[in-house]
C-alpha atoms as a PDB file:
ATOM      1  CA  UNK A   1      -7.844 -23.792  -4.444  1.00  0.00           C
ATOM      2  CA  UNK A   2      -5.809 -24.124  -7.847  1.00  0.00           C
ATOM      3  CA  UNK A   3      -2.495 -24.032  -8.124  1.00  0.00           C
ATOM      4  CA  UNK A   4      -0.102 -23.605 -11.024  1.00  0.00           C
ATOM      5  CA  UNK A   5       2.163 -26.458 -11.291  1.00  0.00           C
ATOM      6  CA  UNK A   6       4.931 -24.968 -12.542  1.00  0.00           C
ATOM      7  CA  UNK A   7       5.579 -21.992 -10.476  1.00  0.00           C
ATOM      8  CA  UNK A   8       3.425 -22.995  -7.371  1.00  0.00           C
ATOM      9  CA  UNK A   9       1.572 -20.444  -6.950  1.00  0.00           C
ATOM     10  CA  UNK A  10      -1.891 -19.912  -6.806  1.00  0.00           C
ATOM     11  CA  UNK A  11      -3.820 -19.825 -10.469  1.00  0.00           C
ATOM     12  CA  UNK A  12      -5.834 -17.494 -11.489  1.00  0.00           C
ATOM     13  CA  UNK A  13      -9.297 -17.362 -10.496  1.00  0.00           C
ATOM     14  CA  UNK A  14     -12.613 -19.403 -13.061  1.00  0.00           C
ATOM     15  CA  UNK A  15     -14.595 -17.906 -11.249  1.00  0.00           C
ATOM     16  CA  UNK A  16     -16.662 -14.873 -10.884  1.00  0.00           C
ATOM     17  CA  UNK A  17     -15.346 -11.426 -12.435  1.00  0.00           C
ATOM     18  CA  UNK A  18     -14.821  -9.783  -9.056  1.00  0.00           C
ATOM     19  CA  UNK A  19     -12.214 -12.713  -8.341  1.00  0.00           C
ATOM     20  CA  UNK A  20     -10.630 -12.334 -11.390  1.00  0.00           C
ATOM     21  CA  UNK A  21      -9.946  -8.194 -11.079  1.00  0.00           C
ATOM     22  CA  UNK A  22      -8.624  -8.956  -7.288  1.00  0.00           C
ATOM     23  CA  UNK A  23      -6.171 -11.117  -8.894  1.00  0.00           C
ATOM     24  CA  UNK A  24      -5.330  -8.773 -11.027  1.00  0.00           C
ATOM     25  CA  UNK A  25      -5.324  -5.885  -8.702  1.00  0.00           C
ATOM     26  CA  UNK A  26      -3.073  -8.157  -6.112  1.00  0.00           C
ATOM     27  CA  UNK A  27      -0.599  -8.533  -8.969  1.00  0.00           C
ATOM     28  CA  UNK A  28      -0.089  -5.247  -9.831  1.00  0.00           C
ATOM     29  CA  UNK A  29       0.572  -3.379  -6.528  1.00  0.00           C
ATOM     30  CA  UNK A  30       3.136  -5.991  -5.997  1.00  0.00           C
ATOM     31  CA  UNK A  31       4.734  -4.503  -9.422  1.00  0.00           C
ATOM     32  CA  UNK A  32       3.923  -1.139  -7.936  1.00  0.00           C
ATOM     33  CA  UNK A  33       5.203  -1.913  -4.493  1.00  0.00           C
ATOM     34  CA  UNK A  34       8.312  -3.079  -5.794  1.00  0.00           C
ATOM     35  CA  UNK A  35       8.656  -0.026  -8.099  1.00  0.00           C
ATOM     36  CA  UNK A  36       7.482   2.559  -5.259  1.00  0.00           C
ATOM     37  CA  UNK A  37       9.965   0.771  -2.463  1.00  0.00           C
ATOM     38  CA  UNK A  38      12.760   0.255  -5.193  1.00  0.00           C
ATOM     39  CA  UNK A  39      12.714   3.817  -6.196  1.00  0.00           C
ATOM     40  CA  UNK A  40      12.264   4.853  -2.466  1.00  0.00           C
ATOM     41  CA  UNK A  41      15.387   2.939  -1.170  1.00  0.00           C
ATOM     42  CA  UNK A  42      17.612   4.463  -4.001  1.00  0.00           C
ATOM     43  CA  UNK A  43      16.783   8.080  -3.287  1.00  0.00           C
ATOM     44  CA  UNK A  44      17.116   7.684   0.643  1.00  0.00           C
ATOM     45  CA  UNK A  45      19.984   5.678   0.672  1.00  0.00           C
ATOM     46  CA  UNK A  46      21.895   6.847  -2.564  1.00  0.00           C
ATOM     47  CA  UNK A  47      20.776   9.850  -3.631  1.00  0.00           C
ATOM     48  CA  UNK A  48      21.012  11.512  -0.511  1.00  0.00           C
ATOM     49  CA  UNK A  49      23.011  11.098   2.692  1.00  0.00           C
ATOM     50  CA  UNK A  50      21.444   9.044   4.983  1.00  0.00           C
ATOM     51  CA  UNK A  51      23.919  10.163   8.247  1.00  0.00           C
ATOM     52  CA  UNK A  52      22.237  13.869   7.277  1.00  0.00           C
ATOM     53  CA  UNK A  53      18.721  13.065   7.047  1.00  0.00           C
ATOM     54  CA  UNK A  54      17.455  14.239  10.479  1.00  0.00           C
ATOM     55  CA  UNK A  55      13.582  14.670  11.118  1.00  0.00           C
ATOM     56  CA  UNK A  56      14.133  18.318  10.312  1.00  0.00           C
ATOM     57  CA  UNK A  57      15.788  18.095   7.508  1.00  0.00           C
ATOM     58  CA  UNK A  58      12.880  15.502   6.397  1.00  0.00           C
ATOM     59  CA  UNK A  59      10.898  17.984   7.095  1.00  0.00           C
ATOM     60  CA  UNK A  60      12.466  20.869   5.453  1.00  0.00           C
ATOM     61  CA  UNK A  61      13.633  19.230   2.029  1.00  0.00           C
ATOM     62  CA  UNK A  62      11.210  16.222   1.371  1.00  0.00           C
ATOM     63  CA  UNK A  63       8.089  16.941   3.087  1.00  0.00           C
ATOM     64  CA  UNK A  64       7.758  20.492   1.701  1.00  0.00           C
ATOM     65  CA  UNK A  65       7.204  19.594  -1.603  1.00  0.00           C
ATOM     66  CA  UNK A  66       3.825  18.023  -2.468  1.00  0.00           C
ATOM     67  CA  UNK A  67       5.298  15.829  -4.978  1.00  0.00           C
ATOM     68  CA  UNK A  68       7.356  14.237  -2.517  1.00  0.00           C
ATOM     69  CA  UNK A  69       4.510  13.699  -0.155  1.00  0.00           C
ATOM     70  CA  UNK A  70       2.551  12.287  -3.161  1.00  0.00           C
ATOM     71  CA  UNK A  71       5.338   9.560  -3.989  1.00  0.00           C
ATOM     72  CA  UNK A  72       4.800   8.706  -0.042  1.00  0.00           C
ATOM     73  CA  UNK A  73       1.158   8.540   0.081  1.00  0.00           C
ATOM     74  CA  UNK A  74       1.014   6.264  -3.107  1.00  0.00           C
ATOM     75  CA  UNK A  75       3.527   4.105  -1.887  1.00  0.00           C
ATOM     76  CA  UNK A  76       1.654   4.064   1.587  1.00  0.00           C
ATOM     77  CA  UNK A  77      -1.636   3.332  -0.257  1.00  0.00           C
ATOM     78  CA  UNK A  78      -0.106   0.785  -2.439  1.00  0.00           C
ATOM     79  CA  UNK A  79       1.182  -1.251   0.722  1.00  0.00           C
ATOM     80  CA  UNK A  80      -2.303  -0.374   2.099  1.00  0.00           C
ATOM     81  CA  UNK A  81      -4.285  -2.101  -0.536  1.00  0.00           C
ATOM     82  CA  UNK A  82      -2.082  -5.455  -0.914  1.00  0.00           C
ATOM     83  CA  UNK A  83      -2.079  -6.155   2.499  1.00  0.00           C
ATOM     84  CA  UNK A  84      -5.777  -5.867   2.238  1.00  0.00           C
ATOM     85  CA  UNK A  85      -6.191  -7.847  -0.749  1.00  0.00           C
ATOM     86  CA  UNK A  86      -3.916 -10.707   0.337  1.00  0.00           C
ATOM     87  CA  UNK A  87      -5.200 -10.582   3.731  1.00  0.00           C
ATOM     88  CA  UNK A  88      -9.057 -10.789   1.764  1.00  0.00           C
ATOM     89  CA  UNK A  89      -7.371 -14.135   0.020  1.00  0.00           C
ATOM     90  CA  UNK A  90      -6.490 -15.681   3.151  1.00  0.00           C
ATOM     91  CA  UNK A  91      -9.350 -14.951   5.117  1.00  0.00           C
ATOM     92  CA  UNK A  92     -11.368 -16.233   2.612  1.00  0.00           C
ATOM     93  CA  UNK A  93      -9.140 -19.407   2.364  1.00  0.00           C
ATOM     94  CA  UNK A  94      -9.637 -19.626   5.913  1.00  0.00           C
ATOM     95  CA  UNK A  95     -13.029 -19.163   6.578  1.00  0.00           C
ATOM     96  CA  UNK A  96     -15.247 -21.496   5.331  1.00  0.00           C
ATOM     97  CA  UNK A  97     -19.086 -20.310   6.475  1.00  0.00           C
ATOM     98  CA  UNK A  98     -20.927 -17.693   4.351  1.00  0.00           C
ATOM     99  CA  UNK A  99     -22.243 -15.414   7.396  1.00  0.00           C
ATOM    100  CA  UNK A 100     -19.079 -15.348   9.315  1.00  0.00           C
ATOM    101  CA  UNK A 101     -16.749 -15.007   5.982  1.00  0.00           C
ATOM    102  CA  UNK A 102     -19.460 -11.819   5.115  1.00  0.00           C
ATOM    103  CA  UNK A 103     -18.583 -10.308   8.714  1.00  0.00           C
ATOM    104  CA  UNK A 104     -14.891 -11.015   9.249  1.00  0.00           C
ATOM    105  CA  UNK A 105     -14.310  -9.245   5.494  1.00  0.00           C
ATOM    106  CA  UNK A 106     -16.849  -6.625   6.194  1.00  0.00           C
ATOM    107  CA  UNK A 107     -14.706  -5.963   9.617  1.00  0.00           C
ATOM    108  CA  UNK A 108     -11.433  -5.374   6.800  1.00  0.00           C
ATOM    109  CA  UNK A 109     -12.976  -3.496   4.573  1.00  0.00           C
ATOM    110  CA  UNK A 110     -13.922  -1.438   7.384  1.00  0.00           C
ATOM    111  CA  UNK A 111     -10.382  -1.494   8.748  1.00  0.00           C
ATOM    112  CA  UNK A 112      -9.088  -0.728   5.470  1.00  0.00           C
ATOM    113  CA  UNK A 113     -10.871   2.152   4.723  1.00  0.00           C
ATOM    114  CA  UNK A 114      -9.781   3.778   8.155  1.00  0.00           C
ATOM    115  CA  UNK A 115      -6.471   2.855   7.940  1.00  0.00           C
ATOM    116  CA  UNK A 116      -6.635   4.830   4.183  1.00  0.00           C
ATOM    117  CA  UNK A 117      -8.592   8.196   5.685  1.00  0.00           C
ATOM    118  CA  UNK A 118      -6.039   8.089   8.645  1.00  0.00           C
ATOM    119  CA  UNK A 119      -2.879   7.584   6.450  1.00  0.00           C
ATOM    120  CA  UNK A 120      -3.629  10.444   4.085  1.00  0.00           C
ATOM    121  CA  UNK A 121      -4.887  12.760   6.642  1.00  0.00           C
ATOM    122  CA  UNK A 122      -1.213  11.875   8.647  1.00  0.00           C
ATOM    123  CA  UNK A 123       0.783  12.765   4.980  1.00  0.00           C
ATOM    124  CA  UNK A 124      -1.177  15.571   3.636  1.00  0.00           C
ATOM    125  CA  UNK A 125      -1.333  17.424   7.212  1.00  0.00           C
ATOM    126  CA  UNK A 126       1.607  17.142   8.819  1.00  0.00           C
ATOM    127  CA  UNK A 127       3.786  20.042   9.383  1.00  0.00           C
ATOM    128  CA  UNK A 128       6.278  20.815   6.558  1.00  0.00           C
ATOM    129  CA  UNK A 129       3.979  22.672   3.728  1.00  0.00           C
ATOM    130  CA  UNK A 130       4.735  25.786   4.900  1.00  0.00           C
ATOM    131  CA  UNK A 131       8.034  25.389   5.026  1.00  0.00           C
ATOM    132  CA  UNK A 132       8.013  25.910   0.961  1.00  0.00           C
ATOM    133  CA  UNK A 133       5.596  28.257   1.141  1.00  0.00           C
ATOM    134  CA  UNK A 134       7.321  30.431   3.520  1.00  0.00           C
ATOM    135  CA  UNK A 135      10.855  30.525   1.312  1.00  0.00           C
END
C-alpha cells in the first residue's frame, strides 16, 4: 500500500479502474458528509431552538415536508456509503486470501444494501407526511 509522503495518506490507486472510482467515490462523500453534517448542525442548533425541538415538534415541522426528509435520507445514505467504502479499504488491507477476501466483502455488500432498503424505508415511512397533508 502507497502512501503520499507529504500528507500521509494513502495515494491514489495504479491499479485497476474500479480502484481508482472507489477512491474517488470515498473522497467525495467525505466532501458531502462534511457539507450534509455541516449544514445539518447549523439548522438544528442555530437556526432553530434546540430546548423546543421535542419529537413532536420533529415531527410536525421537519418531518412533514419531503424536502426535509430528503436532506436526511441523503445525509443518511452518504454516511451509509463511506462507511462501506472505507470499511471495503480496510478489509481488503486486512485480508490477504482471494476466497475469503471475495466472501467477507460479499457479506458487506450484502450488509450494505440492507442497511440502505431499511434506512429509506425508516425515513420515507415514518409518521409525519400527513401531518402536511392534513393542514
Amino acid at each position: 500500500m502507497a502512501y503520499n509522503p507529504i500528507t500521509r495518506a494513502r495515494a491514489k490507486p495504479s491499479g485497476g479502474r474500479g480502484e481508482t472510482l472507489v477512491w474517488y467515490l470515498t473522497r467525495l462523500s467525505a466532501v458531502a458528509l462534511f457539507v450534509l453534517a455541516l449544514s445539518h448542525f447549523s439548522i438544528t442548533h442555530f437556526v432553530f431552538d434546540p430546548s423546543e425541538q421535542t419529537a413532536e415538534w420533529i415531527r410536525e415541522n421537519r418531518w412533514s415536508s419531503l424536502v426535509w426528509r430528503s436532506f436526511d435520507w441523503l445525509m443518511l445514505m452518504m454516511v451509509l456509503l463511506h462507511s462501506a467504502l472505507g470499511m471495503r479499504t480496510v478489509l481488503s488491507d486486512i485480508v490477504t486470501r482471494p476466497r475469503a477476501r471475495m466472501l467477507v466483502l460479499s457479506g458487506l455488500y450484502i450488509l450494505t444494501i440492507i442497511l440502505f432498503v431499511l434506512g429509506s424505508a425508516v425515513v420515507f415511512t415514518l409518521p409525519g407526511m400527513e401531518v402536511a397533508a392534513a393542514r
